[in-house]
C-alpha atoms as a PDB file:
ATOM      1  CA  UNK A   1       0.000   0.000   0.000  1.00  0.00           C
ATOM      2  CA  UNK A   2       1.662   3.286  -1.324  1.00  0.00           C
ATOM      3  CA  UNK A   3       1.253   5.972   1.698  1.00  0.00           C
ATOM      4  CA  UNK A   4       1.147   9.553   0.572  1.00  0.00           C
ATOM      5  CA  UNK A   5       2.984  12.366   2.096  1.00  0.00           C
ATOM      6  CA  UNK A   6       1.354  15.752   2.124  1.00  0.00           C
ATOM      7  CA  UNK A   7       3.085  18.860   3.332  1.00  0.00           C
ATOM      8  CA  UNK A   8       0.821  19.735   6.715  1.00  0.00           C
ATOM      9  CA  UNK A   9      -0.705  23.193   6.418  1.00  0.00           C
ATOM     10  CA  UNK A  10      -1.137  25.752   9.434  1.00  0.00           C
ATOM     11  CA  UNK A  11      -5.213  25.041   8.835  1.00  0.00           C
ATOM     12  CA  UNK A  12      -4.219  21.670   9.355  1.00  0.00           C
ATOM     13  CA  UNK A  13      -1.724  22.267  12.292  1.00  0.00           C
ATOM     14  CA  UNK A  14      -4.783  24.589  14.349  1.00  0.00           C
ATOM     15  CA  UNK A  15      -7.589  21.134  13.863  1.00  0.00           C
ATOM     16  CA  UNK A  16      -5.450  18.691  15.622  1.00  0.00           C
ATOM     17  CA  UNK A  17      -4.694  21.505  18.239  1.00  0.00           C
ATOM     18  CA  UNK A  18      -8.347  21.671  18.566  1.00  0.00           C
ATOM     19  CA  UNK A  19      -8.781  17.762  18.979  1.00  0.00           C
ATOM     20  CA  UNK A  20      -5.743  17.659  21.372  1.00  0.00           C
ATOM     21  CA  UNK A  21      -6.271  20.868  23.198  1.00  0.00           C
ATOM     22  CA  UNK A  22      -9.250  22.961  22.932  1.00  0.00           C
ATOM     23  CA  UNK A  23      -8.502  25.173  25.756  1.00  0.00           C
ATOM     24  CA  UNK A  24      -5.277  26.489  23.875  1.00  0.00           C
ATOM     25  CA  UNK A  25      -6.624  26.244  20.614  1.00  0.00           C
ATOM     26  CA  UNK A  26      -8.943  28.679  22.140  1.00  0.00           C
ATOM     27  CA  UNK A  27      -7.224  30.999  24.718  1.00  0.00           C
ATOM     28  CA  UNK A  28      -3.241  30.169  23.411  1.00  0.00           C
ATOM     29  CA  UNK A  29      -0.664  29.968  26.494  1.00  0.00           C
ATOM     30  CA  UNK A  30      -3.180  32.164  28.936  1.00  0.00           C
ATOM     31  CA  UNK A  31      -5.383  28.788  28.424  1.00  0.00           C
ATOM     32  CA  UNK A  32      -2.446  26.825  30.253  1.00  0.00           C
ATOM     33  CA  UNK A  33      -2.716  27.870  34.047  1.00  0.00           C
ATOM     34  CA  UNK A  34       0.547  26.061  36.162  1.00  0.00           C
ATOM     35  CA  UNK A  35       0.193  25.995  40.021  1.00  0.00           C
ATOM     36  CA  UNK A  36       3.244  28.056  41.254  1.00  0.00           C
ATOM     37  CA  UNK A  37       2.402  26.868  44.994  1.00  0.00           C
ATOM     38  CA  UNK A  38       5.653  26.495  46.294  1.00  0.00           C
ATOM     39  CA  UNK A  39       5.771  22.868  48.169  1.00  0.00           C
ATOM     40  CA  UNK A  40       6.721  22.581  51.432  1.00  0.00           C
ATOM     41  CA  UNK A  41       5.111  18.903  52.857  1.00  0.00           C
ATOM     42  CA  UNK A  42       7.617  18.828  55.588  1.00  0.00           C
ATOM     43  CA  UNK A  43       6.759  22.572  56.998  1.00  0.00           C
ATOM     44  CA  UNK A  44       3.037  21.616  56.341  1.00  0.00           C
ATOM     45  CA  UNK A  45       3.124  18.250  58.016  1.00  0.00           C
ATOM     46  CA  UNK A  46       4.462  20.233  61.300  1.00  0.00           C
ATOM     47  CA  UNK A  47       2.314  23.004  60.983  1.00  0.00           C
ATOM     48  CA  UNK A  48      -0.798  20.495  60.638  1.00  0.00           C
ATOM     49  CA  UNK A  49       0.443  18.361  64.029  1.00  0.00           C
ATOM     50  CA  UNK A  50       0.895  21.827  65.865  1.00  0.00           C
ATOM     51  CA  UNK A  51      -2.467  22.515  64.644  1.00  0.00           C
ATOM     52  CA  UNK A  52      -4.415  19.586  65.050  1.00  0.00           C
ATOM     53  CA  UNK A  53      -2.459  18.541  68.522  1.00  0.00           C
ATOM     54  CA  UNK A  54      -4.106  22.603  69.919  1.00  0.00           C
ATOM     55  CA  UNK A  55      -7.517  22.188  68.979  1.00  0.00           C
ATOM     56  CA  UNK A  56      -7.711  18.411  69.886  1.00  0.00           C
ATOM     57  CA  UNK A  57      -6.519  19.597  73.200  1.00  0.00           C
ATOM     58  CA  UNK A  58      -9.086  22.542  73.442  1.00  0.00           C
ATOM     59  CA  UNK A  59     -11.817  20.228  72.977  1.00  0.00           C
ATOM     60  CA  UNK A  60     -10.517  17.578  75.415  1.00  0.00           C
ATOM     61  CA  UNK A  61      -9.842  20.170  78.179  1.00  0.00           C
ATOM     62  CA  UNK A  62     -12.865  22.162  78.897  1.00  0.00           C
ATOM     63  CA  UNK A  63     -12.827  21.335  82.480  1.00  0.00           C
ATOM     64  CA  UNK A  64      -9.839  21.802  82.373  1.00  0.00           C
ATOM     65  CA  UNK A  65     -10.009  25.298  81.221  1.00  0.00           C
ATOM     66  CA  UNK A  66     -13.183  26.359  83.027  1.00  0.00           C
ATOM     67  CA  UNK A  67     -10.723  25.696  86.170  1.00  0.00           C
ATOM     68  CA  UNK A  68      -7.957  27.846  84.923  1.00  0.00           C
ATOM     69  CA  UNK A  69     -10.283  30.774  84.312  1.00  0.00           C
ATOM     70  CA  UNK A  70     -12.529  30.545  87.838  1.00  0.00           C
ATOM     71  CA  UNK A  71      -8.228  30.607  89.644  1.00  0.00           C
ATOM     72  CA  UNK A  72      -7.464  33.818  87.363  1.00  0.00           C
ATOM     73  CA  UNK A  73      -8.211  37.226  88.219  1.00  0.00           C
ATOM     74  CA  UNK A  74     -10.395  37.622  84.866  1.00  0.00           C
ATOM     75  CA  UNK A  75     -14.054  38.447  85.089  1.00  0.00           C
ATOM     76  CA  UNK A  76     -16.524  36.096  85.104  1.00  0.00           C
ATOM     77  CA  UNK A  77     -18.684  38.339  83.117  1.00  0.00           C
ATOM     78  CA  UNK A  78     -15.836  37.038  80.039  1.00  0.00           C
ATOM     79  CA  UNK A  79     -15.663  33.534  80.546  1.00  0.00           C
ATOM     80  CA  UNK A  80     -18.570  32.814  78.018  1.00  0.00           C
ATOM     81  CA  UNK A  81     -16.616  34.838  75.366  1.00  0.00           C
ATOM     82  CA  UNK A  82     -13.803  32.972  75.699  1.00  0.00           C
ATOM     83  CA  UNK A  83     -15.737  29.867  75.390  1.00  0.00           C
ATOM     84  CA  UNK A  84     -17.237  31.544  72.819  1.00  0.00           C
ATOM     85  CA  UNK A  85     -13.940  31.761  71.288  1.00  0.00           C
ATOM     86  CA  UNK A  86     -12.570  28.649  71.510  1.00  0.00           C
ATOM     87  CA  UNK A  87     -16.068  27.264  69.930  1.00  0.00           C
ATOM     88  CA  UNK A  88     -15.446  29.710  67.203  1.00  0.00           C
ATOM     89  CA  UNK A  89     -11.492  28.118  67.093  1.00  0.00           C
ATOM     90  CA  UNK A  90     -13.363  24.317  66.521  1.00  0.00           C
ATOM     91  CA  UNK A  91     -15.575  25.442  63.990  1.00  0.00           C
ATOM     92  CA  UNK A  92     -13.192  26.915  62.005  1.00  0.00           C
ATOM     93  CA  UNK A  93     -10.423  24.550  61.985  1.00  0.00           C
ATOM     94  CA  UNK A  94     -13.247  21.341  60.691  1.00  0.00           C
ATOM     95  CA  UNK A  95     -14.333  23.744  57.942  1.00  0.00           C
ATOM     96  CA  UNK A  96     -10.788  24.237  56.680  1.00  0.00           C
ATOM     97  CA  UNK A  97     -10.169  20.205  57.695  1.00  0.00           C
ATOM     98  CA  UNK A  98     -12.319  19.517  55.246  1.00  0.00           C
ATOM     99  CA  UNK A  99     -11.094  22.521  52.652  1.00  0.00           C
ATOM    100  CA  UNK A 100      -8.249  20.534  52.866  1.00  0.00           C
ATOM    101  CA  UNK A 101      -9.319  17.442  52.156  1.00  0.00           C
ATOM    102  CA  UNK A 102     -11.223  18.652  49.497  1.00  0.00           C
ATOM    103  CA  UNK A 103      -7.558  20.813  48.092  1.00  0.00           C
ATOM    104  CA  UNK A 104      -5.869  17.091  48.678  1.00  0.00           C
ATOM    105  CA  UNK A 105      -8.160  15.066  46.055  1.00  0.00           C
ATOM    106  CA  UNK A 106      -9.018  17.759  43.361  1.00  0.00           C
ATOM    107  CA  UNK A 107      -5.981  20.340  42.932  1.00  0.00           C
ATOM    108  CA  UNK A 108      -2.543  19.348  41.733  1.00  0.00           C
ATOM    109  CA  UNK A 109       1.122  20.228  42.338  1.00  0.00           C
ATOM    110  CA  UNK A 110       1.999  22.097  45.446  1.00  0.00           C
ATOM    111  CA  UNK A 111      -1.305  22.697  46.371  1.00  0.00           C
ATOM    112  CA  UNK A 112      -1.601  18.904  47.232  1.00  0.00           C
ATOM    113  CA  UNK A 113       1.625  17.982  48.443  1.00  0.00           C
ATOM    114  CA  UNK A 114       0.897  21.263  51.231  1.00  0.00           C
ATOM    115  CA  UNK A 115      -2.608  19.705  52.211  1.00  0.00           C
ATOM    116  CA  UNK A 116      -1.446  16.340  51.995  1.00  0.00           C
ATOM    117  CA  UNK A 117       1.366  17.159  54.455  1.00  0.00           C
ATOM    118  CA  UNK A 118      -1.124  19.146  56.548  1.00  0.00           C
ATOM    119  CA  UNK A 119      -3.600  16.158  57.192  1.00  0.00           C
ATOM    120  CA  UNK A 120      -0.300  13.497  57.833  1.00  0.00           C
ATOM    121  CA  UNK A 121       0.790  16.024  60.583  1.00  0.00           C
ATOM    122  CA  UNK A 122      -3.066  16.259  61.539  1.00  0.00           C
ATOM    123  CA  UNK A 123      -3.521  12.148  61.678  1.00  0.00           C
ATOM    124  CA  UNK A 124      -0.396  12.139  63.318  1.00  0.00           C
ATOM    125  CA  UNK A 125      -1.380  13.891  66.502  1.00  0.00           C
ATOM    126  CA  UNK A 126      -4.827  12.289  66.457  1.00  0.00           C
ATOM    127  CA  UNK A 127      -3.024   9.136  66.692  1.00  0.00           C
ATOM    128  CA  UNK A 128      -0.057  10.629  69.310  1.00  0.00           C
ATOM    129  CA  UNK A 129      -3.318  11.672  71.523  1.00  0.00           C
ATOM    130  CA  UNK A 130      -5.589   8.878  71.109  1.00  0.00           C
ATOM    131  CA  UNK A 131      -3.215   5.962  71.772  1.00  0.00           C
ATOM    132  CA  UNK A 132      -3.810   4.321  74.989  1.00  0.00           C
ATOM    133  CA  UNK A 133      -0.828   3.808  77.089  1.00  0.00           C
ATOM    134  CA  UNK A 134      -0.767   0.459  77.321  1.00  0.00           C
ATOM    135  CA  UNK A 135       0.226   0.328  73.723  1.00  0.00           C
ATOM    136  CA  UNK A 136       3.529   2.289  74.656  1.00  0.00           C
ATOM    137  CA  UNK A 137       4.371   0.187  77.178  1.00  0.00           C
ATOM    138  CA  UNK A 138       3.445  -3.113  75.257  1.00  0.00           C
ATOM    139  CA  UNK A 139       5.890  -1.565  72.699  1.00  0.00           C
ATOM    140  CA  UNK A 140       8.340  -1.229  74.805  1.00  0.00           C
ATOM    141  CA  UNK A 141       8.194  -4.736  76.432  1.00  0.00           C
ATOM    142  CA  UNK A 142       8.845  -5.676  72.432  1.00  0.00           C
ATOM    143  CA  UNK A 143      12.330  -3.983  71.900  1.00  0.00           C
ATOM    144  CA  UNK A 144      15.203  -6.134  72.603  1.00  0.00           C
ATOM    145  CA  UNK A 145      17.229  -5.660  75.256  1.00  0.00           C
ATOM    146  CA  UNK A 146      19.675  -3.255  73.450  1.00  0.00           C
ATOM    147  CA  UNK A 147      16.969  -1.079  72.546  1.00  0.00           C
ATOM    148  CA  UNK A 148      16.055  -1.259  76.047  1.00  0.00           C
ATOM    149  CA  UNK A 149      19.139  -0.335  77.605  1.00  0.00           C
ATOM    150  CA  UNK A 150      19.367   1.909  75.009  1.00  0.00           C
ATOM    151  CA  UNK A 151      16.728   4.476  76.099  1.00  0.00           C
ATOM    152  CA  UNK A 152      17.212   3.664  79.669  1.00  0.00           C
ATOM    153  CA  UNK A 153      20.788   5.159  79.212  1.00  0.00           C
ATOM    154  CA  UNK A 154      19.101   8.005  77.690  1.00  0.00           C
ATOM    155  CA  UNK A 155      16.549   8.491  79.420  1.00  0.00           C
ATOM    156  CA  UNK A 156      19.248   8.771  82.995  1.00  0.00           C
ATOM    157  CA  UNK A 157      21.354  11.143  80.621  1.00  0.00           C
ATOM    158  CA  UNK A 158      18.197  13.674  80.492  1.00  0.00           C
ATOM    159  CA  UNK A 159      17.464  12.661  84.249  1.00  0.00           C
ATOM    160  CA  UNK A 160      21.308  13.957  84.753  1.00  0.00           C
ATOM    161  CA  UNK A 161      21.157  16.934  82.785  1.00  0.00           C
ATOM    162  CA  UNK A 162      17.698  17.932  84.527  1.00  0.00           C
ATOM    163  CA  UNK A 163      17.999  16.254  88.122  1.00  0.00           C
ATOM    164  CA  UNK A 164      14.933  17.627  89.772  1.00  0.00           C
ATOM    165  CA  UNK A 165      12.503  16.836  87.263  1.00  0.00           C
ATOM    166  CA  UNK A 166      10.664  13.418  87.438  1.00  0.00           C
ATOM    167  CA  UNK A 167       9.664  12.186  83.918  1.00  0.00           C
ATOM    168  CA  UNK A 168       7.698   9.358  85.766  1.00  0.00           C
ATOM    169  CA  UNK A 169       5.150  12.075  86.786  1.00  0.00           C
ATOM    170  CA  UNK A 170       5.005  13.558  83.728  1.00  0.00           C
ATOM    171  CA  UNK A 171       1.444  14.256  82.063  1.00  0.00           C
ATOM    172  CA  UNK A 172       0.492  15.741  79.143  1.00  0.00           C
ATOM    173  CA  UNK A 173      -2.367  18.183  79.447  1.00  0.00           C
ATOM    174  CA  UNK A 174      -4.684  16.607  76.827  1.00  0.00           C
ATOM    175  CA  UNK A 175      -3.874  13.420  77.635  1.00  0.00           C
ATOM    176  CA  UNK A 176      -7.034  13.079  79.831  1.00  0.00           C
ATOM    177  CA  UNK A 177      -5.637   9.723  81.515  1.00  0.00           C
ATOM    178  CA  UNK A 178      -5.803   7.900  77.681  1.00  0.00           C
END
């Protein structure tokens, strides 16, 4: 079968733009929009723990909080506003929780890789918060007795460095007793 060879014309050139393209067949390079988010999933994955870690404590610690305010020499009269506040503070951060989400599956470049980052760090502390003790110490009672010895030795280094703090004792504010 003989096959023809026919110089391609600019007419020609423009249709299979159009069947490839149509957006810059129709608006040229201002038709091609690039996402020049800069990415940064490291910064974001922090940013999203520190984030997360504050508001999951807020909403844990309302007790906790009520306390603080009834020992401090603030009105009562403003107590409600700050509650008021922080219910503003949870309201907010699920709405953009789920802006990100939403950024995560339908956007592209840096704008994904900064959400995506941003809910890690966000699981993360859900998961840092939520995990019962018992897990740690059954994780523990699983290293080997190098490992073992191995953060016992540093774990008397920090106990030499700072002698008059107990670590035993040691309680993290949101932790609730979990």
């Amino acid at each position: 079968m003989a096959h023809l060879i026919r110089k391609q014309t600019h007419t020609d050139f423009r249709r299979r733009v159009k069947t490839v393209d149509p957006r810059f067949y129709r608006w040229g390079e201002r038709g091609t929009v690039r996402d020049l988010t800069p990415q940064r999933p490291v910064g974001s994955a922090l940013m999203g723990f520190g984030w997360a870690y504050l508001v999951i404590s807020v909403s844990n610690n309302r007790d906790h909080i009520a306390a603080s305010l009834k020992q401090g020499n603030l009105p009562a009269q403003y107590h409600d506003w700050i509650f008021a506040g922080l219910a503003v503070l949870l309201a907010v951060s699920g709405v953009m929780l789920a802006l990100h989400v939403f950024r995560y599956l339908f956007k592209n470049g840096g704008k994904r890789k900064n959400s995506g980052g941003l809910l890690i760090g966000a699981l993360g502390a859900l998961v840092l918060i939520y995990t019962p003790s018992t897990v740690w110490t059954t994780g523990f009672g699983m290293l080997d007795s190098n490992s073992q010895g191995l953060m016992m030795q540093a774990s008397a280094t920090v106990g030499d460095v700072l002698p008059g703090v107990d670590f035993g004792k040691v309680t993290f504010v949101s932790s609730n007793g979990r």
